[in-house]
N, C-alpha and C. Protein backbone atom coordinates (compact mmCIF):
# COMPACT_ATOMS: atom_id res chain seq x y z
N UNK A 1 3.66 6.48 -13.80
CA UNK A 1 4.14 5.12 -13.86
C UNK A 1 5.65 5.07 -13.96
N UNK A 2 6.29 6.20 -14.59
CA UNK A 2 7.57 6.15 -14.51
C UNK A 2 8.30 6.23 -13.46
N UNK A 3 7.79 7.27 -12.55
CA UNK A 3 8.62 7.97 -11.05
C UNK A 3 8.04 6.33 -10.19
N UNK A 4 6.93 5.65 -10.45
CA UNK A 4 7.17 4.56 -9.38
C UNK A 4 8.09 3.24 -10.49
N UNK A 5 8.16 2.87 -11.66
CA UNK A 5 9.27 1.94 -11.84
C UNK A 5 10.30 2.24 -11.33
N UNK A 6 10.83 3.79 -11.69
CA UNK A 6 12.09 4.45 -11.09
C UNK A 6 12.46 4.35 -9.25
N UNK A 7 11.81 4.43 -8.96
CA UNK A 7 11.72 4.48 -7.35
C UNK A 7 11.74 2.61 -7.32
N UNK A 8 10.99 1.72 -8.19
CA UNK A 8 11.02 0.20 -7.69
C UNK A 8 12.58 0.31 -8.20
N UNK A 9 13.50 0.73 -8.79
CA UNK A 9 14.85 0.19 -9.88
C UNK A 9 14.08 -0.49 -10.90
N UNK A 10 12.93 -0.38 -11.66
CA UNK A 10 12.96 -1.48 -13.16
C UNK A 10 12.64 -0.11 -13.97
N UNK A 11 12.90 -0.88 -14.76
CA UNK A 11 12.83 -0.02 -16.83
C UNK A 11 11.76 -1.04 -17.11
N UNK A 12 10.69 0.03 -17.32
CA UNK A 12 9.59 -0.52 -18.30
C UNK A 12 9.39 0.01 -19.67
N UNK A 13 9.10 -0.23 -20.34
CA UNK A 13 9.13 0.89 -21.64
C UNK A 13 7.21 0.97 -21.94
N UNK A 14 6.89 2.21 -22.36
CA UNK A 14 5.73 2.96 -22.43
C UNK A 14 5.51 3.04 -24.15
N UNK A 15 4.36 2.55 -24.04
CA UNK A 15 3.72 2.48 -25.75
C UNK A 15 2.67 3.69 -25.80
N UNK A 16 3.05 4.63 -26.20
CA UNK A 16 1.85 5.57 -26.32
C UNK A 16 1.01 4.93 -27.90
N UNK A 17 -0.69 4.51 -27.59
CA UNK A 17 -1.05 3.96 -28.43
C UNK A 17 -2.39 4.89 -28.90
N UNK A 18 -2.87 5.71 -29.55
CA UNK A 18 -3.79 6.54 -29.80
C UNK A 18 -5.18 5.87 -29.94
N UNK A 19 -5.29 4.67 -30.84
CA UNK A 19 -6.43 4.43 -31.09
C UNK A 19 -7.05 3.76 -30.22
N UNK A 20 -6.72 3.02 -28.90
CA UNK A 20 -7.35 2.57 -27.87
C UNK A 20 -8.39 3.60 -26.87
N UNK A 21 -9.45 2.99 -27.04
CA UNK A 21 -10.73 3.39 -26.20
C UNK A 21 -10.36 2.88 -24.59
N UNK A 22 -11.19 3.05 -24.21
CA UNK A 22 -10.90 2.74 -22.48
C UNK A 22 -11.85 1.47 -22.61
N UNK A 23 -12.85 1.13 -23.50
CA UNK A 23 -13.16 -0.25 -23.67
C UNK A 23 -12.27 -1.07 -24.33
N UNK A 24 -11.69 -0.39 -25.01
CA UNK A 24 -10.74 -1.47 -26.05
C UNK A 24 -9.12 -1.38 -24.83
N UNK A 25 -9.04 -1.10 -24.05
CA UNK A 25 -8.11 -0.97 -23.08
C UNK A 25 -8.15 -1.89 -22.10
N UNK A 26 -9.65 -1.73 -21.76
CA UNK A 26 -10.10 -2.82 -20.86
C UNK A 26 -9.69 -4.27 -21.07
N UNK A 27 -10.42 -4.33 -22.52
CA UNK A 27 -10.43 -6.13 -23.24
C UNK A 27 -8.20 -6.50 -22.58
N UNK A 28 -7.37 -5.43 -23.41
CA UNK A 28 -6.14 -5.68 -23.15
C UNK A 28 -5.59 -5.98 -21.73
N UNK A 29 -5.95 -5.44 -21.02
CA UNK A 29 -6.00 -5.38 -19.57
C UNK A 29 -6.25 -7.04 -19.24
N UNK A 30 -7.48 -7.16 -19.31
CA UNK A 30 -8.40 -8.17 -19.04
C UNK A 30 -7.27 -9.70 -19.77
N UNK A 31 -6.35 -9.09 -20.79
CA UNK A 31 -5.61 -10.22 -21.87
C UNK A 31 -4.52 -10.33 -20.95
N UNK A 32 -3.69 -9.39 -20.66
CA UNK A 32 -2.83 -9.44 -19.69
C UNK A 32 -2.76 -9.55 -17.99
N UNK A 33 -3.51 -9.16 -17.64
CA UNK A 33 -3.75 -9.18 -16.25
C UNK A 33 -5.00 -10.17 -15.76
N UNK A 34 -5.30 -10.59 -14.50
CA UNK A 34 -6.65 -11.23 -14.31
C UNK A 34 -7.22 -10.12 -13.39
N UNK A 35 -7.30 -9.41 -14.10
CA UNK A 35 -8.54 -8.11 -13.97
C UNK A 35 -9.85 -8.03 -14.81
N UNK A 36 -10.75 -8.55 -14.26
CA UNK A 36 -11.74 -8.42 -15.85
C UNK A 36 -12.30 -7.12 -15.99
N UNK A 37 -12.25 -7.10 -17.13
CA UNK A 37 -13.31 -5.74 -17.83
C UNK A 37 -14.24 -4.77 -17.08
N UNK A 38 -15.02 -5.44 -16.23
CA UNK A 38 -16.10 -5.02 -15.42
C UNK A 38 -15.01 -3.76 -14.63
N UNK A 39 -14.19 -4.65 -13.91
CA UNK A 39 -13.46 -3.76 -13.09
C UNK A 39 -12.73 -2.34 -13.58
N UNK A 40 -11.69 -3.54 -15.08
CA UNK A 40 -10.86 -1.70 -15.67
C UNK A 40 -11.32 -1.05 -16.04
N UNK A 41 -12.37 -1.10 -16.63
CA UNK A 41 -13.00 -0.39 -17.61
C UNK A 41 -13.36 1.15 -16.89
N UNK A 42 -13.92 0.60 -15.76
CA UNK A 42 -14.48 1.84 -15.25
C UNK A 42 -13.26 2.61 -14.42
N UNK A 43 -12.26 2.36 -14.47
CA UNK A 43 -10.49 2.80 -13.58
C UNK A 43 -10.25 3.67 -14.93
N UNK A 44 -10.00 2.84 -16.26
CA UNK A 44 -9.46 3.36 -17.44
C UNK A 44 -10.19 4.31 -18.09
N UNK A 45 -11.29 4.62 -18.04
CA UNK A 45 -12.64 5.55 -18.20
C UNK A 45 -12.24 6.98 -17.06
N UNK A 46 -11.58 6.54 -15.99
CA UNK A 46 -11.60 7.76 -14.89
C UNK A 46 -9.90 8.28 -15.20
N UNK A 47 -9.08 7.59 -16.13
CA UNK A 47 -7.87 8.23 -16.87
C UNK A 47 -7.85 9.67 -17.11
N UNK A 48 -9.40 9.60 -18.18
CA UNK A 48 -9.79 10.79 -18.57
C UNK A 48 -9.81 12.07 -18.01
N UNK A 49 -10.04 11.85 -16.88
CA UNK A 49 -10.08 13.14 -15.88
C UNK A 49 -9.03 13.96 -15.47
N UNK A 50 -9.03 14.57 -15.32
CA UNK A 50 -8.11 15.85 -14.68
C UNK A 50 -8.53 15.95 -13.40
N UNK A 51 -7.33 15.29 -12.24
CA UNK A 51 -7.93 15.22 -10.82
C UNK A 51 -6.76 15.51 -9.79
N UNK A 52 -6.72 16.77 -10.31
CA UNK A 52 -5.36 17.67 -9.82
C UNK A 52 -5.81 19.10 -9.27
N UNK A 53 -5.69 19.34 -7.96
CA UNK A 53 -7.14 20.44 -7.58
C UNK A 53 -5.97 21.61 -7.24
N UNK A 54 -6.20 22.54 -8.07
CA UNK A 54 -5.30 23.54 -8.13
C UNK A 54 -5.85 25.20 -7.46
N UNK A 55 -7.19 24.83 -6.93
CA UNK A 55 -7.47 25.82 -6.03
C UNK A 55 -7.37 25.58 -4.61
N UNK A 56 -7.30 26.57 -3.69
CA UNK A 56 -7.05 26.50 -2.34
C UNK A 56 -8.23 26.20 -1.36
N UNK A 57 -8.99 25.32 -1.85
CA UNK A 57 -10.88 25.30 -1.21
C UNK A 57 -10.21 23.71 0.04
N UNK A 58 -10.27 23.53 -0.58
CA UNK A 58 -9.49 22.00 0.02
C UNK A 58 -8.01 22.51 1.66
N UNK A 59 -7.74 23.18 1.02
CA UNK A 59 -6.58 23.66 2.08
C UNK A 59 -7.10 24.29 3.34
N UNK A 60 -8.19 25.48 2.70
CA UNK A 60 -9.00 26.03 3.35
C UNK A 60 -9.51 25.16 4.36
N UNK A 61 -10.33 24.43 3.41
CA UNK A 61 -11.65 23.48 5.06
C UNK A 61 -10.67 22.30 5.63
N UNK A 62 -9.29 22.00 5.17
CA UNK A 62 -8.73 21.23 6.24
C UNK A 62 -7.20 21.59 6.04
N UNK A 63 -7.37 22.21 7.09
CA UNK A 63 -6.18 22.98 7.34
C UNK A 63 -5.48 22.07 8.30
N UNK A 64 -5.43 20.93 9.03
CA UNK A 64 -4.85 20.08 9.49
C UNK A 64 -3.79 19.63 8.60
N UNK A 65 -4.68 19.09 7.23
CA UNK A 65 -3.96 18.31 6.02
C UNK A 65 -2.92 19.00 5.61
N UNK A 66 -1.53 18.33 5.37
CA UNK A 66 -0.23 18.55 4.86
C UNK A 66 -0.26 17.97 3.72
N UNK A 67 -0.76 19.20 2.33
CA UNK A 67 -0.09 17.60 1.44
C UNK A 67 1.26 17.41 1.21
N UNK A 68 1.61 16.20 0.43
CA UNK A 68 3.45 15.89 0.29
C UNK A 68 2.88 15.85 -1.00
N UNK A 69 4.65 15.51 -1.61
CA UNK A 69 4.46 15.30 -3.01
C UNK A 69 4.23 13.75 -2.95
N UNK A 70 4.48 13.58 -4.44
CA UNK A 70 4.18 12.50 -5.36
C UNK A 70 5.28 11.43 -5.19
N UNK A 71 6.55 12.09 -4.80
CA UNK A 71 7.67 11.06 -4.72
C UNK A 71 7.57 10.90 -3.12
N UNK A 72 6.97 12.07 -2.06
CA UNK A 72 7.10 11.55 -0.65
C UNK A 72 6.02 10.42 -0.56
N UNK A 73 4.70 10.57 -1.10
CA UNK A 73 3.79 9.61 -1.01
C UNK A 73 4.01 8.16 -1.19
N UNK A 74 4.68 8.21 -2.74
CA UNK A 74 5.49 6.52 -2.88
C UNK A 74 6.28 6.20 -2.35
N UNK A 75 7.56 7.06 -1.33
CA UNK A 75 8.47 6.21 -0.71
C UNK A 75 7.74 5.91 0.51
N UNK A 76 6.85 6.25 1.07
CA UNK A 76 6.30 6.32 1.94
C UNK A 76 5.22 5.01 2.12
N UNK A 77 4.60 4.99 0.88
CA UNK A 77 3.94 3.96 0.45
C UNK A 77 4.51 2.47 0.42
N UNK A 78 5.62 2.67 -0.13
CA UNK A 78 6.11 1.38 -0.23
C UNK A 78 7.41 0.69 0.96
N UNK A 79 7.41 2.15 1.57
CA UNK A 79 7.88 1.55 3.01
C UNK A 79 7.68 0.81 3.70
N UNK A 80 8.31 -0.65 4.43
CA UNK A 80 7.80 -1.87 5.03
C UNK A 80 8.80 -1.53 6.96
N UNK A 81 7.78 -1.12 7.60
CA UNK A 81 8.29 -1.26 8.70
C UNK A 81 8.91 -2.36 9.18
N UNK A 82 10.61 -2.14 10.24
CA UNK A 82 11.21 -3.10 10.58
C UNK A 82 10.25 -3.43 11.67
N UNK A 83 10.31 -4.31 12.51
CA UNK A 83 8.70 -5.28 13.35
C UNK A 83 9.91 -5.10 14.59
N UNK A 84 11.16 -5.44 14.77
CA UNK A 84 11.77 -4.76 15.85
C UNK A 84 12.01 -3.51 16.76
N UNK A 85 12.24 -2.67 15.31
CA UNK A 85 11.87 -1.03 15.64
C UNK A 85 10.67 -0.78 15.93
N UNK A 86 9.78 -1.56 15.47
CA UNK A 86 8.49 -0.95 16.05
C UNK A 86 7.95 -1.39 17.14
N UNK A 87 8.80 -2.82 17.57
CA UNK A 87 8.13 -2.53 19.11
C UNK A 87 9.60 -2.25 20.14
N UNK A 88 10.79 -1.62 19.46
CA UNK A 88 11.30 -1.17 20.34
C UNK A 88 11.09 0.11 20.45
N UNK A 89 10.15 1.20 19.51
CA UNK A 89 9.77 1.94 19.88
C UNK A 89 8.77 2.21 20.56
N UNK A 90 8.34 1.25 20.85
CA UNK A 90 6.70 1.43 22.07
C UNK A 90 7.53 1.47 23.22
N UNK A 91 8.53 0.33 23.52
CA UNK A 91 8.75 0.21 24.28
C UNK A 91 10.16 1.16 25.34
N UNK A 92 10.50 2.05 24.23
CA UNK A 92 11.33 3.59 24.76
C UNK A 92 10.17 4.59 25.04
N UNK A 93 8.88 4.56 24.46
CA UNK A 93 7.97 5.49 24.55
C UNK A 93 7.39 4.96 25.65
N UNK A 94 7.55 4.32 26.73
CA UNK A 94 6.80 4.21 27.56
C UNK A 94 5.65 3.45 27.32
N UNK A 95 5.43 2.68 26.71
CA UNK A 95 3.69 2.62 25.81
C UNK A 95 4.30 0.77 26.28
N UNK A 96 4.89 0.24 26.49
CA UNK A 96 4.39 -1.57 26.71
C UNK A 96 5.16 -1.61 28.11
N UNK A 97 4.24 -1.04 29.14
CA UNK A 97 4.71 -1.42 30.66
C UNK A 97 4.10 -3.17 30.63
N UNK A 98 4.65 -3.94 31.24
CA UNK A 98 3.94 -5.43 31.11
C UNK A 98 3.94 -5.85 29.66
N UNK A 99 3.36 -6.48 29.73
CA UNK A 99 3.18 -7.34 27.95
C UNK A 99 2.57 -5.74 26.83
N UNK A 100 3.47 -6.26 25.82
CA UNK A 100 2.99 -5.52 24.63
C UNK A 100 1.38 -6.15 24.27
N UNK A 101 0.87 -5.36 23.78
CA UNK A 101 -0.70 -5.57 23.37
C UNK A 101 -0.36 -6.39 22.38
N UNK A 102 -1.24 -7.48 21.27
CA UNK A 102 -1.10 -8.63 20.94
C UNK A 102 -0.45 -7.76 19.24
N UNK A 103 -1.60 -6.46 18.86
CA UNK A 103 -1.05 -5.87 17.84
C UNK A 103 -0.55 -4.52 17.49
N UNK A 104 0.31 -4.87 17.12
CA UNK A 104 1.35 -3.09 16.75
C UNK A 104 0.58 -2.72 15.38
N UNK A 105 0.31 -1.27 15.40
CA UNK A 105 0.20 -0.27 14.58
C UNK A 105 1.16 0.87 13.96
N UNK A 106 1.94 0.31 12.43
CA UNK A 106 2.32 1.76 12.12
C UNK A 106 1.95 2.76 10.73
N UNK A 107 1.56 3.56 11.36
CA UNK A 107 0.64 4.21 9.68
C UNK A 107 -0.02 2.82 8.73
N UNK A 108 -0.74 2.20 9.14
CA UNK A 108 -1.63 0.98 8.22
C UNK A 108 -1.30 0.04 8.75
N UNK A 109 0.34 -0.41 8.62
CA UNK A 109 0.84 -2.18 8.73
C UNK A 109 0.47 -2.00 10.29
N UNK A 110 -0.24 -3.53 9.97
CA UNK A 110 -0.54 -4.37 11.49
C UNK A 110 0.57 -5.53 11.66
N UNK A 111 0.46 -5.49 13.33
CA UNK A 111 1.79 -6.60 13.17
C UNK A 111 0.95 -6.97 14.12
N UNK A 112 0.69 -8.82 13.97
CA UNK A 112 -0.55 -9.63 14.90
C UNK A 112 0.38 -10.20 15.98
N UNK A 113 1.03 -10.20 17.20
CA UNK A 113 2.31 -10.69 17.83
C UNK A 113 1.03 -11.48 19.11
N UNK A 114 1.39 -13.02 18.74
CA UNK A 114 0.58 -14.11 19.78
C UNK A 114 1.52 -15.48 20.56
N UNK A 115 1.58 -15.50 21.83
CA UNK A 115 2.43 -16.36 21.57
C UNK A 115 1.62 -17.22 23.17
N UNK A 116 1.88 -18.54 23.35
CA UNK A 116 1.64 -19.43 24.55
C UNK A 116 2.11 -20.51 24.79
N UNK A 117 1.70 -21.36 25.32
CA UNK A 117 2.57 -22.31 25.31
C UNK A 117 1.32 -23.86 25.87
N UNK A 118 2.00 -24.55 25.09
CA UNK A 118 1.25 -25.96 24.53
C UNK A 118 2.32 -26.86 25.13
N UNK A 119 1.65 -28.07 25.33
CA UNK A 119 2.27 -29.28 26.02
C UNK A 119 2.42 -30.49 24.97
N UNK A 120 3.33 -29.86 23.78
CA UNK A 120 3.33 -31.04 22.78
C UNK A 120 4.84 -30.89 22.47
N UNK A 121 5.41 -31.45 21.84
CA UNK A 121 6.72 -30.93 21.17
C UNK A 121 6.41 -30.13 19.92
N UNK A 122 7.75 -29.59 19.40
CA UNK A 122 7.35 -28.36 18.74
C UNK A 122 7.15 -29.50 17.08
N UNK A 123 8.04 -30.61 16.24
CA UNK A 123 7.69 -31.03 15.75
C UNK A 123 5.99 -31.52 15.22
N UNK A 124 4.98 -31.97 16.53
CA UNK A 124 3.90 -32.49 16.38
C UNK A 124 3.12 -30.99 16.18
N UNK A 125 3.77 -29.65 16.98
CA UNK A 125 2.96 -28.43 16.39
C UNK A 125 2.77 -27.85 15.42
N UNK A 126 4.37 -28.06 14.72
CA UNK A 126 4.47 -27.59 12.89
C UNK A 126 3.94 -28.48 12.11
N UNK A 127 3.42 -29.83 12.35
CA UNK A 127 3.68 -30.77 11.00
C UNK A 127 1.58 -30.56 11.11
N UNK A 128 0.75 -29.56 11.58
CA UNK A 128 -0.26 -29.49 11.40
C UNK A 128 -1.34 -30.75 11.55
N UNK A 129 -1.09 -31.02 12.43
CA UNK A 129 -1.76 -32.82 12.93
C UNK A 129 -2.62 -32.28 14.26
């Protein structure tokens, strides 16, 4: 939680609190957030775990997979593609001979691009009538 405030720029400060259960975590959750119980409980319950795989079995059967770290994953994560670059890169790659397809793909973000043309003025089109 720290390396992603750090990476957003905010200072949060961290209460290490001992006597909280992952039910009694939940209820807090549930006080602060509109997450109910049902949901954290069972997130804050899987805290517990150790889910850090430090043998090579995983590497082994997919040897395609690169993992990154922890700080490439979040900048990566919270990266927002520019919508220009991405279709001026289709369009150096050869990839939009004629009209670009309606949606661009990059690693997840969809970009929905629709456009035609109507016989109204543009006023009577925005004001939703």
């Amino acid at each position: 939680m720290l390396k992603y405030a750090a990476c957003r720029g905010l200072r949060r400060p961290l209460l290490q609190v001992t006597v909280l259960t992952p039910r009694l975590s939940s209820y807090w959750v549930d006080f602060v957030t509109p997450i109910p119980p049902s949901i954290s409980r069972p997130l804050l319950e899987g805290l517990c775990s150790e889910v850090v795989c430090r043998s090579s079995v995983a590497r082994d059967i997919f040897p395609q997979i690169h993992p990154m770290t922890y700080e490439e994953a979040l900048a990566r994560s919270l990266r927002v593609p520019k919508l220009p670059d991405l279709v001026g890169g289709r369009i150096r790659a050869g990839q939009a001979e004629g009209p670009l397809p309606p949606i661009l793909e990059d690693e997840g973000w969809l970009a929905d691009m629709r456009e035609g043309h109507v016989d109204v003025p543009p006023a009577r089109v925005f004001s939703g009538v």
